[in-house]
N, C-alpha and C. Protein backbone atom coordinates (compact mmCIF):
# COMPACT_ATOMS: atom_id res chain seq x y z
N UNK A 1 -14.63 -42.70 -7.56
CA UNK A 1 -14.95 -41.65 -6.63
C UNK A 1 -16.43 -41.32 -6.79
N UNK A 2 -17.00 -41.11 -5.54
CA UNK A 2 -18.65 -40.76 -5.70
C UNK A 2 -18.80 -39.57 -5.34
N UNK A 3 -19.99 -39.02 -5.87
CA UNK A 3 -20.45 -37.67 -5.75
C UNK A 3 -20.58 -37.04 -4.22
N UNK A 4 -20.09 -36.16 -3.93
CA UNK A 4 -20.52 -35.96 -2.42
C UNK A 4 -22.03 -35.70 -1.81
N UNK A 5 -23.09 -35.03 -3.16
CA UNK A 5 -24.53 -34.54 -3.07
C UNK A 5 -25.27 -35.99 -3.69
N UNK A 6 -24.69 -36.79 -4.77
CA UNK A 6 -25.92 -37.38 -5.28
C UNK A 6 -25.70 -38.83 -5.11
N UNK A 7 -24.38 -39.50 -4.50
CA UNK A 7 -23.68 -40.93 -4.04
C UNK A 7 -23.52 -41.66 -5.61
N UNK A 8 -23.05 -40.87 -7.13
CA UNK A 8 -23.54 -41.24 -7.96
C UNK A 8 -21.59 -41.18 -8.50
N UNK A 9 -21.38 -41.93 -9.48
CA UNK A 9 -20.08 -41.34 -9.94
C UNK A 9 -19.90 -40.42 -10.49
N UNK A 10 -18.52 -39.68 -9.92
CA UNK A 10 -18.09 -38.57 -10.27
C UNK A 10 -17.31 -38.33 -11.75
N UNK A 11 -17.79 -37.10 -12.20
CA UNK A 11 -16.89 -36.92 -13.21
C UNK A 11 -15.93 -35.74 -13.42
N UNK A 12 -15.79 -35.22 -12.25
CA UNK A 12 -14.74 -33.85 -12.06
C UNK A 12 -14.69 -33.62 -10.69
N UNK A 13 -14.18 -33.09 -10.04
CA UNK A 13 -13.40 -32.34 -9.02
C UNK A 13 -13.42 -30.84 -9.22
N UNK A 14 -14.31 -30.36 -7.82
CA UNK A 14 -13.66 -29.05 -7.68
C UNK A 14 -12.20 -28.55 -7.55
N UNK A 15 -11.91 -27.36 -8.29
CA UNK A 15 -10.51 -27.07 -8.47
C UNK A 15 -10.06 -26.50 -7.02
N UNK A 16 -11.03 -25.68 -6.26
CA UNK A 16 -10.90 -25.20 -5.28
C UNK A 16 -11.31 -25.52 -3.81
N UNK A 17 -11.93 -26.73 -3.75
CA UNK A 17 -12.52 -27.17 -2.92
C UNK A 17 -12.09 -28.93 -2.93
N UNK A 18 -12.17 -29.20 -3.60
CA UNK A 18 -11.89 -30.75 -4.06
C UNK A 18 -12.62 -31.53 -3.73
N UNK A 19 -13.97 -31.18 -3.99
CA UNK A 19 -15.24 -31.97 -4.25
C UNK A 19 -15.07 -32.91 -5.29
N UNK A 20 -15.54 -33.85 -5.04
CA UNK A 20 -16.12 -34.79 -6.03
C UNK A 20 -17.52 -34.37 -6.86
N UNK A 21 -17.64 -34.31 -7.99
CA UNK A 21 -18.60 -33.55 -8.64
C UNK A 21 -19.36 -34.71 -9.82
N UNK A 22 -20.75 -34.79 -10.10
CA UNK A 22 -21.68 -35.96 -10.90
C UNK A 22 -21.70 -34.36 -12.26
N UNK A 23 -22.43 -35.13 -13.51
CA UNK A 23 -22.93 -34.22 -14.28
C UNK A 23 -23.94 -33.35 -13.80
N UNK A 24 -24.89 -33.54 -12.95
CA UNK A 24 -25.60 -32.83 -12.06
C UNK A 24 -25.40 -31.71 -11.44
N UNK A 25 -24.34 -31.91 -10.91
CA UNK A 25 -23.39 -30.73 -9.72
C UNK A 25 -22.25 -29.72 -10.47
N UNK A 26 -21.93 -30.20 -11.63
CA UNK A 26 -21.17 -29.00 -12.23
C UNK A 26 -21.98 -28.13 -12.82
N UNK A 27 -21.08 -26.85 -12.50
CA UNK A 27 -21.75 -25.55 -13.22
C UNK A 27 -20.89 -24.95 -14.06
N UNK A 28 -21.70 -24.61 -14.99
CA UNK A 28 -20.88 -24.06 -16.06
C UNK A 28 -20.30 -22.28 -15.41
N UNK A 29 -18.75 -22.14 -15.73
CA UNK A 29 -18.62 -21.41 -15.13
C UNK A 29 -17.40 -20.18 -16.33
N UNK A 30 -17.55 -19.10 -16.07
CA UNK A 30 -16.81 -18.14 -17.41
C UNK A 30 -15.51 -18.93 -17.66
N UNK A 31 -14.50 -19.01 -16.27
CA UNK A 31 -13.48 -20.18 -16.51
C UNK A 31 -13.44 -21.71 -16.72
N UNK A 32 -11.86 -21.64 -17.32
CA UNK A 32 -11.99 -23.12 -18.03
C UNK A 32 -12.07 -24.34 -16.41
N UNK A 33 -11.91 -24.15 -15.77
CA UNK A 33 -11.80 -24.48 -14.46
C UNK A 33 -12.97 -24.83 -13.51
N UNK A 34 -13.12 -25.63 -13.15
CA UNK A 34 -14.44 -26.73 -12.55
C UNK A 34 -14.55 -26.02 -11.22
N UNK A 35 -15.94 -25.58 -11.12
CA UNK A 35 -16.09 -24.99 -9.45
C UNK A 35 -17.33 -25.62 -9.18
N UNK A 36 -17.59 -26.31 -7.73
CA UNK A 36 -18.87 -26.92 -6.93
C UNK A 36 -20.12 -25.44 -7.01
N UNK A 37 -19.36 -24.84 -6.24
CA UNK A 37 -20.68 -23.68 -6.37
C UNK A 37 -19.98 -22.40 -6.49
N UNK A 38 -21.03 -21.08 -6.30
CA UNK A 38 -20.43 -19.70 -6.63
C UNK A 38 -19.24 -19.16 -5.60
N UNK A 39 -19.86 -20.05 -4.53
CA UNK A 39 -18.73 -19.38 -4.02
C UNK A 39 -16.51 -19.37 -4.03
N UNK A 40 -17.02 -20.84 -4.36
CA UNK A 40 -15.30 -21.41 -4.67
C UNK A 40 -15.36 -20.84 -6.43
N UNK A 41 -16.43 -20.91 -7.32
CA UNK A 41 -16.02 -19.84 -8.53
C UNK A 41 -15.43 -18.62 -8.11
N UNK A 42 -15.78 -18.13 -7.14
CA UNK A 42 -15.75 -16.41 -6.75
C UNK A 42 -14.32 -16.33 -6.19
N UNK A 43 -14.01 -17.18 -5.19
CA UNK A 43 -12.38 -17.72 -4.80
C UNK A 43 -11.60 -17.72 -5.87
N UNK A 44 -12.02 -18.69 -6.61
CA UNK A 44 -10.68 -18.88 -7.98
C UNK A 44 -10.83 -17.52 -8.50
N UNK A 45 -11.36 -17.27 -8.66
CA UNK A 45 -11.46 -15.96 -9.76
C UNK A 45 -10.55 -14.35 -8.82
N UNK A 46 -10.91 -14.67 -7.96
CA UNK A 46 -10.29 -13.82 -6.85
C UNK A 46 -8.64 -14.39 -6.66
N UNK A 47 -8.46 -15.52 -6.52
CA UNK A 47 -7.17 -15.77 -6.71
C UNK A 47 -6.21 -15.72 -7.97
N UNK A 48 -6.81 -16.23 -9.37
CA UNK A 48 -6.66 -15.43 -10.14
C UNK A 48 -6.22 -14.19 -10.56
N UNK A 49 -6.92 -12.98 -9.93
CA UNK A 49 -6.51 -11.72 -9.78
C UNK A 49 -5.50 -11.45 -9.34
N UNK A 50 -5.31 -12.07 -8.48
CA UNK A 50 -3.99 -11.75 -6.68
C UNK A 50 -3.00 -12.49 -7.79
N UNK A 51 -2.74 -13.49 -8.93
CA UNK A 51 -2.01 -14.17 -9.09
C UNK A 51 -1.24 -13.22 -10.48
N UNK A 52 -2.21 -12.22 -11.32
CA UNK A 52 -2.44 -12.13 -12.47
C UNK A 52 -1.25 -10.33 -11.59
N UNK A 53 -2.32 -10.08 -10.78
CA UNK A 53 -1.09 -9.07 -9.94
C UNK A 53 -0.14 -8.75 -9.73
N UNK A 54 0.43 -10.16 -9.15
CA UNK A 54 1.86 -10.36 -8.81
C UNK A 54 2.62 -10.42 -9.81
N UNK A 55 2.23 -11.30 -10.82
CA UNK A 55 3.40 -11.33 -11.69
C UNK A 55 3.53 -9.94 -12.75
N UNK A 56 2.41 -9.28 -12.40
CA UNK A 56 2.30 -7.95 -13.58
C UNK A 56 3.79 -7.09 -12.67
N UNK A 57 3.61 -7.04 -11.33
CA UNK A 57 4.41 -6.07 -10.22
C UNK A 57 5.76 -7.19 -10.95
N UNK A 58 5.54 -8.08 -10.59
CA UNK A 58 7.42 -8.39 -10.65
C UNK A 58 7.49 -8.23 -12.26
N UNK A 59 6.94 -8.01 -13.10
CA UNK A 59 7.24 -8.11 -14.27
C UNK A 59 7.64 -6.25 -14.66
N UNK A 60 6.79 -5.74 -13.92
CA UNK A 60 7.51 -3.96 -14.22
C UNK A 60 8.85 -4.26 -13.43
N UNK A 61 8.81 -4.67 -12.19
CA UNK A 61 9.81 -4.45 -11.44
C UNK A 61 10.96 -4.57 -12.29
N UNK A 62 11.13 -6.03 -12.81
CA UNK A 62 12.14 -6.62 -13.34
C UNK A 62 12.62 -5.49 -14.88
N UNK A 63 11.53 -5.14 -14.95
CA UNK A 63 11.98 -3.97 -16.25
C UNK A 63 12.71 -2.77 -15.89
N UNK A 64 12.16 -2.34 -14.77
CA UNK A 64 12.64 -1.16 -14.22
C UNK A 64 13.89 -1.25 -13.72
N UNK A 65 14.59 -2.39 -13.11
CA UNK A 65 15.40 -2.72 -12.73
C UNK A 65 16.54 -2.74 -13.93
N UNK A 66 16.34 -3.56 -14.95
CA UNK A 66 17.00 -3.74 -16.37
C UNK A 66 17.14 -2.47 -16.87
N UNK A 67 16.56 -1.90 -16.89
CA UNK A 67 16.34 0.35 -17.47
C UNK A 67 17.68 0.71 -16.51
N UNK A 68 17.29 0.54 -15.27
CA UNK A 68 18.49 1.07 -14.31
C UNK A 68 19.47 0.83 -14.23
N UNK A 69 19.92 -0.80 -14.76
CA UNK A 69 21.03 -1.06 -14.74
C UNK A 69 22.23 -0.82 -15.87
N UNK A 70 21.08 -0.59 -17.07
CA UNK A 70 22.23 -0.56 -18.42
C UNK A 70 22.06 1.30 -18.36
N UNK A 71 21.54 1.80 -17.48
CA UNK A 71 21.73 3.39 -17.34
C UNK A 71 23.12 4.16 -16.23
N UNK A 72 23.23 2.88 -15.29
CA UNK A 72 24.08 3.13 -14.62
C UNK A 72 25.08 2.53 -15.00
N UNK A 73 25.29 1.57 -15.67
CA UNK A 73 26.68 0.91 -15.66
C UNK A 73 26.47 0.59 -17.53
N UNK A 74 26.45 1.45 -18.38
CA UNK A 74 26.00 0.84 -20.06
C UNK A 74 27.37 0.30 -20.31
N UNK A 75 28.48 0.68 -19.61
CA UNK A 75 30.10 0.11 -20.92
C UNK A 75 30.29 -1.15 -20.19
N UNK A 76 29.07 -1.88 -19.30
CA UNK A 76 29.67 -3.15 -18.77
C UNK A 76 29.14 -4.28 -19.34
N UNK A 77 29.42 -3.84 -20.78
CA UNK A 77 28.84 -5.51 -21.91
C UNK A 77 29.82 -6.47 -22.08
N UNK A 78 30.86 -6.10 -21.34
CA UNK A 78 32.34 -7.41 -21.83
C UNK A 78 32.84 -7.72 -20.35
N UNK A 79 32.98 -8.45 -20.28
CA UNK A 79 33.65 -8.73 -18.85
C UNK A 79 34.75 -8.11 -18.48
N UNK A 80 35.01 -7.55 -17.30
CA UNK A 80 36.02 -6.88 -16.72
C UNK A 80 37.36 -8.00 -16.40
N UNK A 81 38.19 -7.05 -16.61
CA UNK A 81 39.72 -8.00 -16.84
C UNK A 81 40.07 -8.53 -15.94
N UNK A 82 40.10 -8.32 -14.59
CA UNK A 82 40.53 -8.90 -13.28
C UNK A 82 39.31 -10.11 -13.37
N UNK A 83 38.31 -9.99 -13.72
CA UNK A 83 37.21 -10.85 -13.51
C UNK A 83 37.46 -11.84 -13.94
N UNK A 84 37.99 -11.72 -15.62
CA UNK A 84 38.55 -13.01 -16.41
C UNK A 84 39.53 -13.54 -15.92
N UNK A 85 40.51 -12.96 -15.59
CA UNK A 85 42.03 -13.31 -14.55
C UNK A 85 41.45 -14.35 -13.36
N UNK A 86 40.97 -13.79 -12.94
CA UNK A 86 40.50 -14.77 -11.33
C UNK A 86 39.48 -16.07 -11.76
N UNK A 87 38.90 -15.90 -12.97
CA UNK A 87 38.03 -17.13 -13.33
C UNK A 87 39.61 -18.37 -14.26
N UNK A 88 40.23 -17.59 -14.91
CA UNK A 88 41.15 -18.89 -15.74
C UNK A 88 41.84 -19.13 -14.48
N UNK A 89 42.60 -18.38 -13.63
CA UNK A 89 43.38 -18.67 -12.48
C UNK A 89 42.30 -19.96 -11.53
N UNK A 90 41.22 -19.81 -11.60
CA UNK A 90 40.75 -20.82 -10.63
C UNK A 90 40.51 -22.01 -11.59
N UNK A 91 40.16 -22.05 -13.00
CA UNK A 91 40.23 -23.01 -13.52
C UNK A 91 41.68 -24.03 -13.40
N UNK A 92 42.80 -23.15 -13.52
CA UNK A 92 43.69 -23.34 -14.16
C UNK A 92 44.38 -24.37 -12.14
N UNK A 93 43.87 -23.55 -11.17
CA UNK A 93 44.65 -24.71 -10.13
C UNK A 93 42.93 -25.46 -9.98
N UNK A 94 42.34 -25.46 -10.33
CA UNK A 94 41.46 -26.78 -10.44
C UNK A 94 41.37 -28.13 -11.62
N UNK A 95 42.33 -27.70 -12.53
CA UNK A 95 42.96 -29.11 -13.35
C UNK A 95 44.07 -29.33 -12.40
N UNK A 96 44.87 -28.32 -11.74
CA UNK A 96 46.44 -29.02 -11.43
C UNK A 96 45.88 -29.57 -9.62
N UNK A 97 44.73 -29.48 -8.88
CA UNK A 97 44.30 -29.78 -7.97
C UNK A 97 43.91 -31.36 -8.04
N UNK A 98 42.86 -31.46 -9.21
CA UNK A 98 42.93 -32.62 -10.12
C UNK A 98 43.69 -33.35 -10.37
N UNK A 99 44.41 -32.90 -10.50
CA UNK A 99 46.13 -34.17 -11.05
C UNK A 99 46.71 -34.47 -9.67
N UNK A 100 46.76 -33.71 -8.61
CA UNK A 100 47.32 -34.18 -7.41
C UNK A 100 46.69 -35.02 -7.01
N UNK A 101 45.32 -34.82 -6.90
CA UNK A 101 44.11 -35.84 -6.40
C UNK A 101 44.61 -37.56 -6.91
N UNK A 102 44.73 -37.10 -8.22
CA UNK A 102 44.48 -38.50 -9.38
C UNK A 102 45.93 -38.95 -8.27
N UNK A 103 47.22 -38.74 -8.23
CA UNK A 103 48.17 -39.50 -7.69
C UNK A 103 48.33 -39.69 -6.49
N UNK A 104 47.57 -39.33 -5.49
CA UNK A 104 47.45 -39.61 -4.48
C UNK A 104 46.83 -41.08 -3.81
């Protein structure tokens, strides 16, 4: 791959742009992450943020959610009895569903 500015071989790629980049054309930049110029640095870094955001929001969310749930329902650490009933009952005609299959 050749340089897009100097027709010379490349030795990196913009992360955000996907330039072909020579030792010449990279800039050293605060991130570990290869940018052509300031402005696709300024992008990543901006996306970054938006990325670093989101997961902070779903990460309270998901807490807040967990707080709420063992506050509203705390004695539901064992499975409820009808629940277990209807799970062996479906196991139990899905071996004998099985065996009809097999002789058919």
């Amino acid at each position: 791959m050749k340089c897009e500015t100097h027709s010379s071989e490349a030795t990196a790629v913009c992360t955000y742009c996907g330039r072909a980049l020579c030792p010449q054309c990279e800039r050293a930049s605060s991130s570990p992450r290869i940018a052509c110029s300031e402005a696709c640095a300024d992008a990543l870094a901006k996306a970054d943020r938006a990325i670093k955001l989101v997961l902070t929001k779903n990460i309270q969310g998901a807490r807040i959610t967990a707080y709420y749930g063992y506050i509203l329902y705390p004695r539901m650490r064992v499975v409820h009895p009808m629940a277990a009933a209807c799970g062996i009952a479906l196991i139990a005609f899905g071996f004998s569903f099985h065996r009809l299959a097999k002789r058919g």
